[in-house]
C-alpha atoms as a PDB file:
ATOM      1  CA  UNK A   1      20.323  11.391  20.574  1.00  0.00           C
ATOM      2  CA  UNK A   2      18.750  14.551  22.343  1.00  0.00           C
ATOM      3  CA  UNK A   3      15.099  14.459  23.769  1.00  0.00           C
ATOM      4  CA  UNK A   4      13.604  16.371  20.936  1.00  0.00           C
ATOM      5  CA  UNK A   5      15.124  13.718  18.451  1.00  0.00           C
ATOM      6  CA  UNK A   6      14.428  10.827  20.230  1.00  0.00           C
ATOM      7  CA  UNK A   7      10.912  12.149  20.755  1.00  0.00           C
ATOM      8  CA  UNK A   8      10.299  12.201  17.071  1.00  0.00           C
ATOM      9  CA  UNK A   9      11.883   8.769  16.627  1.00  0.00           C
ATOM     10  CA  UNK A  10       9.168   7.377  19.523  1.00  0.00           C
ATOM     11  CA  UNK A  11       6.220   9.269  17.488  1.00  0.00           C
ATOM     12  CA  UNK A  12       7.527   7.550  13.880  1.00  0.00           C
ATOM     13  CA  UNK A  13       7.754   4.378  15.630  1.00  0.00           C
ATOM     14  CA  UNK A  14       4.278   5.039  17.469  1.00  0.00           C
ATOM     15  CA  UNK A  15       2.843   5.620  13.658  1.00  0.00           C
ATOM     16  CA  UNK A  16       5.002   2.449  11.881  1.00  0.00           C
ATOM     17  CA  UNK A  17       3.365  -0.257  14.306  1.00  0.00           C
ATOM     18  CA  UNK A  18       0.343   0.489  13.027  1.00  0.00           C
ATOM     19  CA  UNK A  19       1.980  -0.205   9.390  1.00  0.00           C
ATOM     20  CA  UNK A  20       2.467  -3.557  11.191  1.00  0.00           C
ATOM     21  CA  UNK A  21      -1.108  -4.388  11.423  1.00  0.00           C
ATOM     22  CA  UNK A  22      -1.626  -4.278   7.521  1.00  0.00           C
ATOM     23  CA  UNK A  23       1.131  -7.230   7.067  1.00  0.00           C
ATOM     24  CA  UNK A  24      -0.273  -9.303  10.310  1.00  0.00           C
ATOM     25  CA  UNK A  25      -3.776  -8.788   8.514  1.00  0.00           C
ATOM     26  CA  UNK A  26      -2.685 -10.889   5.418  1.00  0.00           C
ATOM     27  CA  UNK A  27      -0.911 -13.452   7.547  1.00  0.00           C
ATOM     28  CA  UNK A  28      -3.743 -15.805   8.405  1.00  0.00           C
ATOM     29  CA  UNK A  29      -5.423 -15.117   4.774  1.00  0.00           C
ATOM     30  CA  UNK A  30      -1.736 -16.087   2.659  1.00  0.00           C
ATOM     31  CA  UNK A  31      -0.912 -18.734   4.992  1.00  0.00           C
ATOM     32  CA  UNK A  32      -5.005 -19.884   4.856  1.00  0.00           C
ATOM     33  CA  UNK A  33      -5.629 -20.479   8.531  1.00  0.00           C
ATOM     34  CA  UNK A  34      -8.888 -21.044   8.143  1.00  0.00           C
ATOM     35  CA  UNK A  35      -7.745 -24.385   6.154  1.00  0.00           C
ATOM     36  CA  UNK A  36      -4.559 -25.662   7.579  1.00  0.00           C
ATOM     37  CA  UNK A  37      -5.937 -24.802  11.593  1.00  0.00           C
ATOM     38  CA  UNK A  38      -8.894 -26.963  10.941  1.00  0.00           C
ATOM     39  CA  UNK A  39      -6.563 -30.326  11.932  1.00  0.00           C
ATOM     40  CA  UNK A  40      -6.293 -28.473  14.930  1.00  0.00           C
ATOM     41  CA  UNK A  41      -8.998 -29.904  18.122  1.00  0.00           C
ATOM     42  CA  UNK A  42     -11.785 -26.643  17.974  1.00  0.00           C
ATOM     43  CA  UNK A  43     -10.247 -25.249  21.433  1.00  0.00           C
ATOM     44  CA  UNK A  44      -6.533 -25.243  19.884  1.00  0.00           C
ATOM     45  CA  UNK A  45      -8.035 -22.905  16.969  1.00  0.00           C
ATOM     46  CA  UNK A  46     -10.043 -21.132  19.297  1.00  0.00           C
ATOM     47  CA  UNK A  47      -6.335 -20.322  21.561  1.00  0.00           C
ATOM     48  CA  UNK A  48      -4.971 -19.715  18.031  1.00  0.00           C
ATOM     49  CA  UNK A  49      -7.237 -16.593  17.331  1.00  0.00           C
ATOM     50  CA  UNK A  50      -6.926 -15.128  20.635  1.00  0.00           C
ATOM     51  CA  UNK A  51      -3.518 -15.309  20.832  1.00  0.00           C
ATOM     52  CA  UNK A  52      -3.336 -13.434  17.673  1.00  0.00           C
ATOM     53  CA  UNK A  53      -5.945 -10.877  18.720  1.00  0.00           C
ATOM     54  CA  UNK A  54      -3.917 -10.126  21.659  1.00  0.00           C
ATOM     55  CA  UNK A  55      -0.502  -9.292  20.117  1.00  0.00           C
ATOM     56  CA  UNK A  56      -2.720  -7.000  18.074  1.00  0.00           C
ATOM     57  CA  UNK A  57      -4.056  -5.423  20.532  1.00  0.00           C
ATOM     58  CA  UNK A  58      -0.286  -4.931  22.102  1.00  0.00           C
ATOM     59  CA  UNK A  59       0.668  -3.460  18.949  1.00  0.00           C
ATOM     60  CA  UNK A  60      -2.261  -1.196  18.649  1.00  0.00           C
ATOM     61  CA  UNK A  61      -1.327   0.017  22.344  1.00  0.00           C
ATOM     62  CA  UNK A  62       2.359   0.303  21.626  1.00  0.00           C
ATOM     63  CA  UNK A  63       1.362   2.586  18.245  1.00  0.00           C
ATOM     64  CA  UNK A  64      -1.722   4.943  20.492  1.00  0.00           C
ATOM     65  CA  UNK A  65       0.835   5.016  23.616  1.00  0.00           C
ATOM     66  CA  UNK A  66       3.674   6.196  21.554  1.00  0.00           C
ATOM     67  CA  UNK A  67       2.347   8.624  19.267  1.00  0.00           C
ATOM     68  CA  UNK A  68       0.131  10.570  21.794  1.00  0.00           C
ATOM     69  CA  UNK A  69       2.744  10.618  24.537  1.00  0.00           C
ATOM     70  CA  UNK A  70       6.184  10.115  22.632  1.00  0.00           C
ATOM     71  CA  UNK A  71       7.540  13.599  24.299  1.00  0.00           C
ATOM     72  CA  UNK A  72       6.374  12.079  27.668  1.00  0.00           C
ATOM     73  CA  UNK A  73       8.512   8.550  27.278  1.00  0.00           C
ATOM     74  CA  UNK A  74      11.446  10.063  25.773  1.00  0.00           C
ATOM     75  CA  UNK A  75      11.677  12.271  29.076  1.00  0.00           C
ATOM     76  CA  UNK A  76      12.207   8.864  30.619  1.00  0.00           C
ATOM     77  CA  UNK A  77      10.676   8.824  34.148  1.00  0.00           C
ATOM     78  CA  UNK A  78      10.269   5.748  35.467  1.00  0.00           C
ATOM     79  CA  UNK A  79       7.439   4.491  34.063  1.00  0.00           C
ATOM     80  CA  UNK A  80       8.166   5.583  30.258  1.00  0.00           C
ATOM     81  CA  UNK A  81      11.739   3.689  30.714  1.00  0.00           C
ATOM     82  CA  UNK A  82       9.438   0.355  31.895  1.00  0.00           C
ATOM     83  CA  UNK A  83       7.623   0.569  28.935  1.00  0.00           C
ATOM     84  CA  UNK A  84      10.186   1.486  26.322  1.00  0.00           C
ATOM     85  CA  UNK A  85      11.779  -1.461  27.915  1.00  0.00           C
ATOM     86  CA  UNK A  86       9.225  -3.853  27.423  1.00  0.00           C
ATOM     87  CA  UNK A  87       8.593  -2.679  23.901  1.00  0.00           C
ATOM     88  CA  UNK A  88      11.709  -3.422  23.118  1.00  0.00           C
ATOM     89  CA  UNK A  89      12.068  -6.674  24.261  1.00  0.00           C
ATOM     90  CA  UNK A  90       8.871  -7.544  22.216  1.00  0.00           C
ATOM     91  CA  UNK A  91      10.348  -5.978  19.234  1.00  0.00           C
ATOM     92  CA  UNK A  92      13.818  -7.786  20.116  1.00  0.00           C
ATOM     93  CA  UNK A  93      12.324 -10.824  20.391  1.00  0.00           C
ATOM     94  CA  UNK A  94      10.445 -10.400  16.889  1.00  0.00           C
ATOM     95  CA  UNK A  95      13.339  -9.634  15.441  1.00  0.00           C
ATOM     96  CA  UNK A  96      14.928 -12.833  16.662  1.00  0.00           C
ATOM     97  CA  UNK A  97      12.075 -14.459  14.992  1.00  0.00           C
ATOM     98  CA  UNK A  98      12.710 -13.464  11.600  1.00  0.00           C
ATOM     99  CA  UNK A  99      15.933 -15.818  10.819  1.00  0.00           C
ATOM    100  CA  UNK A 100      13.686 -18.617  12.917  1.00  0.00           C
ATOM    101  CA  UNK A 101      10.491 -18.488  11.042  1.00  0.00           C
ATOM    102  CA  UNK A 102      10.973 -20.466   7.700  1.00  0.00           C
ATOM    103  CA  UNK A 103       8.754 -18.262   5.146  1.00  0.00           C
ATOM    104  CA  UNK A 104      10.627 -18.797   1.749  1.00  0.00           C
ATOM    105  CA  UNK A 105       7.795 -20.835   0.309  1.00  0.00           C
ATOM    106  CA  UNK A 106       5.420 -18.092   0.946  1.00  0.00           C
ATOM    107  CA  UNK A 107       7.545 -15.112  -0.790  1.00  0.00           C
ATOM    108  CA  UNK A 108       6.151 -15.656  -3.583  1.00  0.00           C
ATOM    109  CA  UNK A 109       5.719 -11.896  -5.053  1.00  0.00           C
ATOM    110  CA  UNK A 110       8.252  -9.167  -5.415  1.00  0.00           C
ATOM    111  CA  UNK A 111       6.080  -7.193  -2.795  1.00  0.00           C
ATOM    112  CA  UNK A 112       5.917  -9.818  -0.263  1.00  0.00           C
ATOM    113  CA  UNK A 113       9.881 -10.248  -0.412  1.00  0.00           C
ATOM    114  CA  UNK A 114       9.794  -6.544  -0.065  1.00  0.00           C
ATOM    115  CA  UNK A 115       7.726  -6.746   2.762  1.00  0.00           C
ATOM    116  CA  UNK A 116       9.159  -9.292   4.987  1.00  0.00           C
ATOM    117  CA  UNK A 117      12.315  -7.597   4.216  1.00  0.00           C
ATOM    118  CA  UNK A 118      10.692  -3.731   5.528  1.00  0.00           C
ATOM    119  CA  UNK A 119       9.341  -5.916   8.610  1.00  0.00           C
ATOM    120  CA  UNK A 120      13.212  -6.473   9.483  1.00  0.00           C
ATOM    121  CA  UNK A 121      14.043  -3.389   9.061  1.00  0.00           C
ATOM    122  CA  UNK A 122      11.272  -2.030  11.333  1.00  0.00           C
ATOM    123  CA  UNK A 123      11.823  -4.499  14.198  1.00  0.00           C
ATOM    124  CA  UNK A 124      15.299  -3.557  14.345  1.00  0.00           C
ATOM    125  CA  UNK A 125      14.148   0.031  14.412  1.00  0.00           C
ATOM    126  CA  UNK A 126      11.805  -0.269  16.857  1.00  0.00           C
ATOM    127  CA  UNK A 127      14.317  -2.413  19.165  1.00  0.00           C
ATOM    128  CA  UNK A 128      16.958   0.354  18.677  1.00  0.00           C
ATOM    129  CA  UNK A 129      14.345   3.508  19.578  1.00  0.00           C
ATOM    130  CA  UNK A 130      12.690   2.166  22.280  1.00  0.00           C
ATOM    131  CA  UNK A 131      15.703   0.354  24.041  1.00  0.00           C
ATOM    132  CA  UNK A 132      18.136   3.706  23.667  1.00  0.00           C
ATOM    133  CA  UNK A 133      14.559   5.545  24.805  1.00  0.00           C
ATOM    134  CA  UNK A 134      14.747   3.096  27.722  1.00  0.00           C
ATOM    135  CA  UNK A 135      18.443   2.536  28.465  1.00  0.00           C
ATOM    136  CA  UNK A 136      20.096   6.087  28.080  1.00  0.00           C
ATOM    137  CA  UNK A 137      21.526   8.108  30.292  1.00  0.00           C
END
């Protein structure tokens, strides 16, 4: 993959993550957090949110960094290999996830099948673009 390719694929990805954010919005209203956290002590539910709020934040980073400097980390200097790196080990990870996380029960639409199956296929895309932005010669 040349620079000007893989400089497009960093700006699509950049734009995607923040497709991300629509499906991790309806995650605590379809699984009702509000409800099932409230067995939870108050501090647990507190940790809960933030946790949450923070890999949106990551996200919404990951999306701003890579579309307004995609032609900057698919030069790959140092830094932009760091953090195509650590992208996609967060992405890798995520992926991991998906054959962990037991959601079935909650498909319970055609567009929610549809949409955990997209979220696959994005995580894998972003773990290939941002570990061949990373890793390549």
């Amino acid at each position: 993959m040349n620079t000007e390719t893989l400089t497009l694929a960093i700006f699509v990805a950049g734009i995607a993550q923040f497709g991300i954010l629509t499906a991790s919005a309806l995650v605590p209203i379809r699984l009702n957090w509000r409800q099932e956290l409230q067995a939870l002590p108050r501090l647990q539910r507190q940790m809960y949110w933030v946790y949450g709020g923070y890999v949106v934040l990551s996200i919404i980073a990951f999306g701003l960094i890579s579309t307004f400097n995609a032609a900057e980390l698919a030069a790959g200097g140092g830094l932009a290999r760091a953090f195509c790196g650590y992208v996609a080990v967060f992405w890798g990870i995520r992926l991991s996830l998906q054959w962990v996380f037991d959601v079935e029960e909650h498909l319970t639409a055609w567009w929610l099948r549809w949409g955990e199956r997209t979220l696959t296929v994005l995580f894998t895309l972003f773990t290939i673009v941002y570990a061949w932005s990373a890793l390549r010669p």
